[in-house]
PDB file of N, CA and C in Angstrom:
ATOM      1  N   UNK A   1       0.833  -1.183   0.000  1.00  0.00           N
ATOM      2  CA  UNK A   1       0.000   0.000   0.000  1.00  0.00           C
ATOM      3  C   UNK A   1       0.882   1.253   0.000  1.00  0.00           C
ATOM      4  N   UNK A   2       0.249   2.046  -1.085  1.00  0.00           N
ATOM      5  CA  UNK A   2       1.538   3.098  -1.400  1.00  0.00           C
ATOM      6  C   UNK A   2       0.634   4.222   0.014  1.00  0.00           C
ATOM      7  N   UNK A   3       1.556   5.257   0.716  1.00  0.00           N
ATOM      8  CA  UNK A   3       1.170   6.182   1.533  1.00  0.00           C
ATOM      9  C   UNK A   3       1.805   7.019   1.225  1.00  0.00           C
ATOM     10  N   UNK A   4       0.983   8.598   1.264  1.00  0.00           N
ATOM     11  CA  UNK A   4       1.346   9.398   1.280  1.00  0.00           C
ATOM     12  C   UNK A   4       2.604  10.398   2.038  1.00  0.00           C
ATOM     13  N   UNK A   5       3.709  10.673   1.727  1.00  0.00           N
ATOM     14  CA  UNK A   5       4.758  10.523   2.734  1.00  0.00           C
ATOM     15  C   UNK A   5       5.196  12.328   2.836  1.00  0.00           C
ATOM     16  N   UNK A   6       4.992  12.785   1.868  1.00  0.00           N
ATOM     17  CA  UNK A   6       4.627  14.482   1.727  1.00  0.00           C
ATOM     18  C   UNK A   6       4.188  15.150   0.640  1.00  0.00           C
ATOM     19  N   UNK A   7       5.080  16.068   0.005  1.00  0.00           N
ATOM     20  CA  UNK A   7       4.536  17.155  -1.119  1.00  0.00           C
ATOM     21  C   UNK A   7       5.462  17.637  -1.584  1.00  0.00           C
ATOM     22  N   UNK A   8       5.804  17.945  -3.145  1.00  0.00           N
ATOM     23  CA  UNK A   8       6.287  18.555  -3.772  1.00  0.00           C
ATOM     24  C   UNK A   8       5.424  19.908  -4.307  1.00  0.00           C
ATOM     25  N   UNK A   9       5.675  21.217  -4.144  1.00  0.00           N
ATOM     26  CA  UNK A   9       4.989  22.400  -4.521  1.00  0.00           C
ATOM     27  C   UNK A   9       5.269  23.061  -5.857  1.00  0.00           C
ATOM     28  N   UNK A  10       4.383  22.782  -7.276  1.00  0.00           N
ATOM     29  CA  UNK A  10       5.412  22.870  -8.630  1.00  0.00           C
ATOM     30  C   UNK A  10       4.815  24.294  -8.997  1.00  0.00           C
ATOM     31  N   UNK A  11       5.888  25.241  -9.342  1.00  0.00           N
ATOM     32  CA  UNK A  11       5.164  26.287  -9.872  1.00  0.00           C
ATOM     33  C   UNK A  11       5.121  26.487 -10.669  1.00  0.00           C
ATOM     34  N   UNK A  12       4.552  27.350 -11.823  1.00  0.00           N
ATOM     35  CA  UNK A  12       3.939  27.219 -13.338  1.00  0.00           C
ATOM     36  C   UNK A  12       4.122  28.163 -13.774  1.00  0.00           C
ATOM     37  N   UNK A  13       5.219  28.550 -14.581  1.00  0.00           N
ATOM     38  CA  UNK A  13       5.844  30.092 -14.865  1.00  0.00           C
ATOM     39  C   UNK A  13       4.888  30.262 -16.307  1.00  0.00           C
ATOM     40  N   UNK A  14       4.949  31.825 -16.597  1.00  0.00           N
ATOM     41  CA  UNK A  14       4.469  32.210 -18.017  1.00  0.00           C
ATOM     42  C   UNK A  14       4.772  31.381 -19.168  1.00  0.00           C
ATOM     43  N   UNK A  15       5.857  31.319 -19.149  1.00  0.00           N
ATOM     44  CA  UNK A  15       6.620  30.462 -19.838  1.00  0.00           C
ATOM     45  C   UNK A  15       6.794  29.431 -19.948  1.00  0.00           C
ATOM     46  N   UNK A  16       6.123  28.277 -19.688  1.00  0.00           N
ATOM     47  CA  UNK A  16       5.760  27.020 -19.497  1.00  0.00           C
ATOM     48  C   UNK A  16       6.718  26.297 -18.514  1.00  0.00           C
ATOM     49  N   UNK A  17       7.642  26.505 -17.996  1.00  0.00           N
ATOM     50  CA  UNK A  17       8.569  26.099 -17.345  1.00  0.00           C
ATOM     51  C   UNK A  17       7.741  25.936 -15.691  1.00  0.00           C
ATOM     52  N   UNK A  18       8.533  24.677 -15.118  1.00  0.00           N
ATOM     53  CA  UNK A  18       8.062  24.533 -14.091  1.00  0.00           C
ATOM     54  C   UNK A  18       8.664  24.400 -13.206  1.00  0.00           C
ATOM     55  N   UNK A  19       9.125  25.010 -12.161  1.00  0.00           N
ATOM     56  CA  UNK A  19       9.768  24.793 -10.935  1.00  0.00           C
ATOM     57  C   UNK A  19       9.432  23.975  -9.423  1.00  0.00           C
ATOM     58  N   UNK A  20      10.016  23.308  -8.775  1.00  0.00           N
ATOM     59  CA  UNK A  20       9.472  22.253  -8.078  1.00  0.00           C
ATOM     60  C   UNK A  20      10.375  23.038  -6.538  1.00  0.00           C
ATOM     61  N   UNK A  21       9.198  22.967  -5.431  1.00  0.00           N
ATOM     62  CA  UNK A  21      10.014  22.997  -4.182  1.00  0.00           C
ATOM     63  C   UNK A  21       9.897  22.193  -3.230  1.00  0.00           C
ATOM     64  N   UNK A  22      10.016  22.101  -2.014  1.00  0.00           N
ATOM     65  CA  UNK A  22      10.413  20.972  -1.196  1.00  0.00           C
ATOM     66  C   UNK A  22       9.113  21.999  -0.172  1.00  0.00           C
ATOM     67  N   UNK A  23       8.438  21.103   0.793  1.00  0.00           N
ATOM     68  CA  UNK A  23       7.631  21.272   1.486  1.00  0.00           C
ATOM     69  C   UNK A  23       8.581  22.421   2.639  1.00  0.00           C
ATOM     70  N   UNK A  24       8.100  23.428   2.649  1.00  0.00           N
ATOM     71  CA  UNK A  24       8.131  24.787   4.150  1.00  0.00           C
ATOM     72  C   UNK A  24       7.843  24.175   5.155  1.00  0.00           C
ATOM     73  N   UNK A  25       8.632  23.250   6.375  1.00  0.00           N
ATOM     74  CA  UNK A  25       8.214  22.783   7.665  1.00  0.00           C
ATOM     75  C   UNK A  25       7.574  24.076   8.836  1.00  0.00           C
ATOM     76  N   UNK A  26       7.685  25.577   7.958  1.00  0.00           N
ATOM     77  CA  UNK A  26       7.319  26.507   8.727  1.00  0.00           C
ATOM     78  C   UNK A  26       5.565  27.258   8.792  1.00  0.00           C
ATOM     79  N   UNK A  27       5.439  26.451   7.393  1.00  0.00           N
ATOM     80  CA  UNK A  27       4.242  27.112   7.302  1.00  0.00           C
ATOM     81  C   UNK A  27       3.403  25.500   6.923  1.00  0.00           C
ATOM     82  N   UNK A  28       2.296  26.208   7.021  1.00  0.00           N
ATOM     83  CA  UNK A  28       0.686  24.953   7.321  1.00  0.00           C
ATOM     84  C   UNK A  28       1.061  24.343   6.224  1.00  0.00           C
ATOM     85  N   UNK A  29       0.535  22.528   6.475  1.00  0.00           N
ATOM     86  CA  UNK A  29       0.992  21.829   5.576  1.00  0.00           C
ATOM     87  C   UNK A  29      -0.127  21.922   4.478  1.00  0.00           C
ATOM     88  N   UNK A  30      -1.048  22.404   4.153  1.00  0.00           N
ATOM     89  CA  UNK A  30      -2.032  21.945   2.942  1.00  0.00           C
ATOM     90  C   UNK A  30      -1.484  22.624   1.577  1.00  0.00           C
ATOM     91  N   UNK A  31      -1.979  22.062   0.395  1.00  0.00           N
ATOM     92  CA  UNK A  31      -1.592  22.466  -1.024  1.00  0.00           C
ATOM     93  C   UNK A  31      -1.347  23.965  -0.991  1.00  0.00           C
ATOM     94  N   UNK A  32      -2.415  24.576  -0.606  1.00  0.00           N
ATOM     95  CA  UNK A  32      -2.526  26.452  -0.820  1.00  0.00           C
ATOM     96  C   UNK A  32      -1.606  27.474  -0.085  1.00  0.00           C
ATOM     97  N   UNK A  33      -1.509  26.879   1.223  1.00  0.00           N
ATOM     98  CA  UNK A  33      -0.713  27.468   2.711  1.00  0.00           C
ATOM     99  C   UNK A  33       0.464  27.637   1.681  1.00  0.00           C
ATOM    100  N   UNK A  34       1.851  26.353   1.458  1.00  0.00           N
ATOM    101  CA  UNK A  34       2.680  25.825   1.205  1.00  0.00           C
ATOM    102  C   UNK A  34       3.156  26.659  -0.271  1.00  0.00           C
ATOM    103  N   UNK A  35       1.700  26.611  -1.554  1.00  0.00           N
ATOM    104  CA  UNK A  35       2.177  27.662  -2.738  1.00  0.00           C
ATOM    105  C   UNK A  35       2.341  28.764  -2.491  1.00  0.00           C
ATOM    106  N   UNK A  36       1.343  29.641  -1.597  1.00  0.00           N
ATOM    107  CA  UNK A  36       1.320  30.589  -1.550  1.00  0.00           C
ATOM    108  C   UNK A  36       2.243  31.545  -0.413  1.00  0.00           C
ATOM    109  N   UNK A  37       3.036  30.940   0.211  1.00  0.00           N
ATOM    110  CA  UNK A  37       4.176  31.151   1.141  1.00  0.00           C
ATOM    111  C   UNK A  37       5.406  31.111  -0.033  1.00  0.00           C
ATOM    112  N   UNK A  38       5.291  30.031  -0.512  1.00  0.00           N
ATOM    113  CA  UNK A  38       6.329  30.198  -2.141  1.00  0.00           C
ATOM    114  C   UNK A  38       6.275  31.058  -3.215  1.00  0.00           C
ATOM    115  N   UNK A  39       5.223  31.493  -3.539  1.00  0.00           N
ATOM    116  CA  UNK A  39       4.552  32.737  -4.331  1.00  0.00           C
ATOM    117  C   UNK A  39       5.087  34.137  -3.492  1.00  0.00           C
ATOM    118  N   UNK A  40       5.089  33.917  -2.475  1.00  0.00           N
ATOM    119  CA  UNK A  40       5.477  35.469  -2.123  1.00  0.00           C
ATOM    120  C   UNK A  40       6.935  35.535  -1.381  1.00  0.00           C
ATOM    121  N   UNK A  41       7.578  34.632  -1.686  1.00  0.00           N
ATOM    122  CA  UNK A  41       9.173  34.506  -1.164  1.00  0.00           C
ATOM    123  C   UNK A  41       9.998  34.498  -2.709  1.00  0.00           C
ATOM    124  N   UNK A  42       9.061  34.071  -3.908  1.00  0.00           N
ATOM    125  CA  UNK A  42       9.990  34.432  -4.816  1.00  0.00           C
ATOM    126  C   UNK A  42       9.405  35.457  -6.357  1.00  0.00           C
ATOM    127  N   UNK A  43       8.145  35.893  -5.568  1.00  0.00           N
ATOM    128  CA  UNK A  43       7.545  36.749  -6.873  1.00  0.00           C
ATOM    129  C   UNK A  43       7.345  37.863  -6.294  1.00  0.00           C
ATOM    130  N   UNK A  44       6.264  39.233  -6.721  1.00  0.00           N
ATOM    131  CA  UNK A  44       5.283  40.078  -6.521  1.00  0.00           C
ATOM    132  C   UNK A  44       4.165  40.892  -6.951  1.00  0.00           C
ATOM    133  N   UNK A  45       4.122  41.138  -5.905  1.00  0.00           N
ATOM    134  CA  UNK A  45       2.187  41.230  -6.549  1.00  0.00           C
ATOM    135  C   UNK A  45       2.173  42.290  -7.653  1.00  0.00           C
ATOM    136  N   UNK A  46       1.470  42.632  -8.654  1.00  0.00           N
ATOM    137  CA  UNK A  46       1.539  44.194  -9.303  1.00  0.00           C
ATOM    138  C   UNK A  46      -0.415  43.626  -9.737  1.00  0.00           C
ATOM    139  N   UNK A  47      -0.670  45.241  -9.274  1.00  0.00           N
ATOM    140  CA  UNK A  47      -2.313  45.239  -9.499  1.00  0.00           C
ATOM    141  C   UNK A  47      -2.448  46.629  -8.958  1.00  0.00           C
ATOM    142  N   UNK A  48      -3.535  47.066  -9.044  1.00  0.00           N
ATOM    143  CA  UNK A  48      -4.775  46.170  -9.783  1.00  0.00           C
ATOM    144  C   UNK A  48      -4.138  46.835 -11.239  1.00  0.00           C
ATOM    145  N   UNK A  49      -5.205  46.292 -12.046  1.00  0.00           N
ATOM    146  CA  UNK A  49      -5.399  46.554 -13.819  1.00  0.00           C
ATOM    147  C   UNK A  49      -4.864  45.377 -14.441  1.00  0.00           C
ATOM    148  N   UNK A  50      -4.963  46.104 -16.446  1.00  0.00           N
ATOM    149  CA  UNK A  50      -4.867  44.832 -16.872  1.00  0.00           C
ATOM    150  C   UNK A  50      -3.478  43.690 -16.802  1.00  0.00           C
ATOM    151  N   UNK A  51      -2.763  45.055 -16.142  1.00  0.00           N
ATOM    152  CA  UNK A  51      -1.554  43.646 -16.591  1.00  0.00           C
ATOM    153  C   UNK A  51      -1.218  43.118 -14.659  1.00  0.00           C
ATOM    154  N   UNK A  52      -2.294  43.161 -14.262  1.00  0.00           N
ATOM    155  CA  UNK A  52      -2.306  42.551 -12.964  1.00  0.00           C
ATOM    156  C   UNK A  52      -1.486  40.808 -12.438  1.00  0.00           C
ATOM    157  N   UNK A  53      -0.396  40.605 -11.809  1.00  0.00           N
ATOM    158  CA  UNK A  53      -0.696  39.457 -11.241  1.00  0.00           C
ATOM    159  C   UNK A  53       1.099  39.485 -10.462  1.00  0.00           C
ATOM    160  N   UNK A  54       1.527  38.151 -10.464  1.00  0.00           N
ATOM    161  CA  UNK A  54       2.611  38.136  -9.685  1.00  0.00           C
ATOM    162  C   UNK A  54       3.796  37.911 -10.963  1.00  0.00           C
ATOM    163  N   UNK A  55       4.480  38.253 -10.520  1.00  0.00           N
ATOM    164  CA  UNK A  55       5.471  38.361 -11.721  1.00  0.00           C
ATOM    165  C   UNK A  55       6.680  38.272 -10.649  1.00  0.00           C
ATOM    166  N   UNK A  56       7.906  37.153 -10.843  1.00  0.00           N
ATOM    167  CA  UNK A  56       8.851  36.768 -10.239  1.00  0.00           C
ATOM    168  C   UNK A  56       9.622  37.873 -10.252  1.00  0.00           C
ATOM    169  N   UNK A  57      10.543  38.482  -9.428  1.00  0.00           N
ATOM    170  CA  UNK A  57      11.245  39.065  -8.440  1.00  0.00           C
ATOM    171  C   UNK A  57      12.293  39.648  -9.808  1.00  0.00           C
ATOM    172  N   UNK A  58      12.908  40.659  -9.632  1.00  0.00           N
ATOM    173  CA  UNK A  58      14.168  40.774 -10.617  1.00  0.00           C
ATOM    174  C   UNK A  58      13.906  40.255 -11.710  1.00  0.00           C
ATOM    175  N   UNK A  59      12.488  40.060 -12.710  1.00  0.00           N
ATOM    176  CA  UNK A  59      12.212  40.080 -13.856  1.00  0.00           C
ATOM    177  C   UNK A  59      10.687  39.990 -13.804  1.00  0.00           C
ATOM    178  N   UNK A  60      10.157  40.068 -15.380  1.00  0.00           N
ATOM    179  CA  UNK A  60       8.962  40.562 -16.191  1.00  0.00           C
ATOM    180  C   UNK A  60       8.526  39.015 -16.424  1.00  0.00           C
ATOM    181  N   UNK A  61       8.871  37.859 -16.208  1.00  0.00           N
ATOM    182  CA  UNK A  61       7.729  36.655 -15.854  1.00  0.00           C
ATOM    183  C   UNK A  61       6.928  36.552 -15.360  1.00  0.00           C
ATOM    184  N   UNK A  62       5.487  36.269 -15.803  1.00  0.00           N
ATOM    185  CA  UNK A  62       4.439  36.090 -14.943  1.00  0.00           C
ATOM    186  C   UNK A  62       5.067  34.595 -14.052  1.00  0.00           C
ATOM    187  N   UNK A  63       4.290  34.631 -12.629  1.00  0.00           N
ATOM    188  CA  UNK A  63       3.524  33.108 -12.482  1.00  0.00           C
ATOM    189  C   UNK A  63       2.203  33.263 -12.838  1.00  0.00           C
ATOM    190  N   UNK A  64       2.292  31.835 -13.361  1.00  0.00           N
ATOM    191  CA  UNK A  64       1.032  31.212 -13.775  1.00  0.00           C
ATOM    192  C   UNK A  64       0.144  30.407 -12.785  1.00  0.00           C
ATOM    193  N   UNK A  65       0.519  30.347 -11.815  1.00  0.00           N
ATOM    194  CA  UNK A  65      -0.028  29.407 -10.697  1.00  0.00           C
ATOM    195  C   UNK A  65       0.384  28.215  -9.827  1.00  0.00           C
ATOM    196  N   UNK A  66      -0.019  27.256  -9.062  1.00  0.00           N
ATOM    197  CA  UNK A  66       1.220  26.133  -8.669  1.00  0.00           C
ATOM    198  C   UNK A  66       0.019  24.765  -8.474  1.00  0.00           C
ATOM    199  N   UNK A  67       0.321  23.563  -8.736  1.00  0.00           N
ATOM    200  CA  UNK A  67      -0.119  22.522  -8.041  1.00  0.00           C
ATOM    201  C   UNK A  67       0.899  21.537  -6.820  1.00  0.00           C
ATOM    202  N   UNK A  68       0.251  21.080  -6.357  1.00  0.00           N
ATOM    203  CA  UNK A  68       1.053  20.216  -5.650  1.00  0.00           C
ATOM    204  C   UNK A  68       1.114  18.557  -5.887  1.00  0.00           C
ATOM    205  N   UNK A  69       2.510  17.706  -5.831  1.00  0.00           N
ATOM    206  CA  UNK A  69       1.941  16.959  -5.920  1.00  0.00           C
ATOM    207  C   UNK A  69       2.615  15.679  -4.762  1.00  0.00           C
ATOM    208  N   UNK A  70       1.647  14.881  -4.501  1.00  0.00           N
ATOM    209  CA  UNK A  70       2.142  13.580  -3.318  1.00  0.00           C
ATOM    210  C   UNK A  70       2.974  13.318  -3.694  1.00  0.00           C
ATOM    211  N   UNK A  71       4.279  12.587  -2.411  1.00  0.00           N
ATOM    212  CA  UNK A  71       5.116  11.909  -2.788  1.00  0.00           C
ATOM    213  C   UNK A  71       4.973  10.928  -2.454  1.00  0.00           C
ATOM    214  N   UNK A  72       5.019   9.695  -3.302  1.00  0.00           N
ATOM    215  CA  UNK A  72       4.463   8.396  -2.129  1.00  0.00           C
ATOM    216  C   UNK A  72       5.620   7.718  -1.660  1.00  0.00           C
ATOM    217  N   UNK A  73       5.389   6.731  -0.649  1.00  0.00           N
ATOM    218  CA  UNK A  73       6.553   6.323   0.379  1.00  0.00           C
ATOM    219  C   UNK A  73       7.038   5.602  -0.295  1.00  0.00           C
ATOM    220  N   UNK A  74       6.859   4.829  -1.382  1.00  0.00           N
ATOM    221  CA  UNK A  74       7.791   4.420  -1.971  1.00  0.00           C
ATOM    222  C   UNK A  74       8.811   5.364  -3.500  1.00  0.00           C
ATOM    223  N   UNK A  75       8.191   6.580  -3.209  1.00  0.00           N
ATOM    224  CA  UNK A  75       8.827   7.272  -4.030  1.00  0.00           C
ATOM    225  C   UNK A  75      10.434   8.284  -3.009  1.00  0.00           C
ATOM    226  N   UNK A  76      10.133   7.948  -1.892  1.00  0.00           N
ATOM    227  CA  UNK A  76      11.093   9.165  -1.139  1.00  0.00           C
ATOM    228  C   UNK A  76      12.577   8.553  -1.595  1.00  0.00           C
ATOM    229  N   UNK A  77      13.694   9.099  -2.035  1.00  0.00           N
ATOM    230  CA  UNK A  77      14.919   9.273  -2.503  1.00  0.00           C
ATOM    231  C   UNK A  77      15.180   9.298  -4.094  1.00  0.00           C
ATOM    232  N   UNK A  78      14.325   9.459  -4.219  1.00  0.00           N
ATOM    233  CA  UNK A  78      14.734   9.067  -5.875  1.00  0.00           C
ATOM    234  C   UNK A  78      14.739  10.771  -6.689  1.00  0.00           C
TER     235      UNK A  78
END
């Protein structure tokens, strides 16, 4: 029986590129807590209007958003 053992947090740049982080033991463990503690340690906000959203730090990339995904216990070291 595969179990859930933590989370990888992937973020989803303008640019199709995707970046992966390792679970924040500082902040709440659920999917949203975890992106959005990552969203604002490496982007910022610009709003309101049309060209509204978060755009990474020291450049003109949007993020596009983040999912998370399980790691299962037989996936930990690899």
């Amino acid at each position: 029986m595969k179990i859930i053992d933590s989370m990888k947090i992937l973020i989803i740049l303008a640019t199709g590129a995707i970046i992966t982080f390792p679970i924040d033991n500082s902040v709440k463990s659920d999917c949203f807590s975890q992106g959005h503690s990552i969203l604002q340690k490496i982007s910022t906000y610009h709003g309101p209007g049309p060209k509204q959203g978060w755009v990474l730090n020291d450049s003109n990339i949007e993020v596009g958003g983040w999912y998370c995904k399980p790691i299962l216990n037989d996936e930990v070291g690899e």
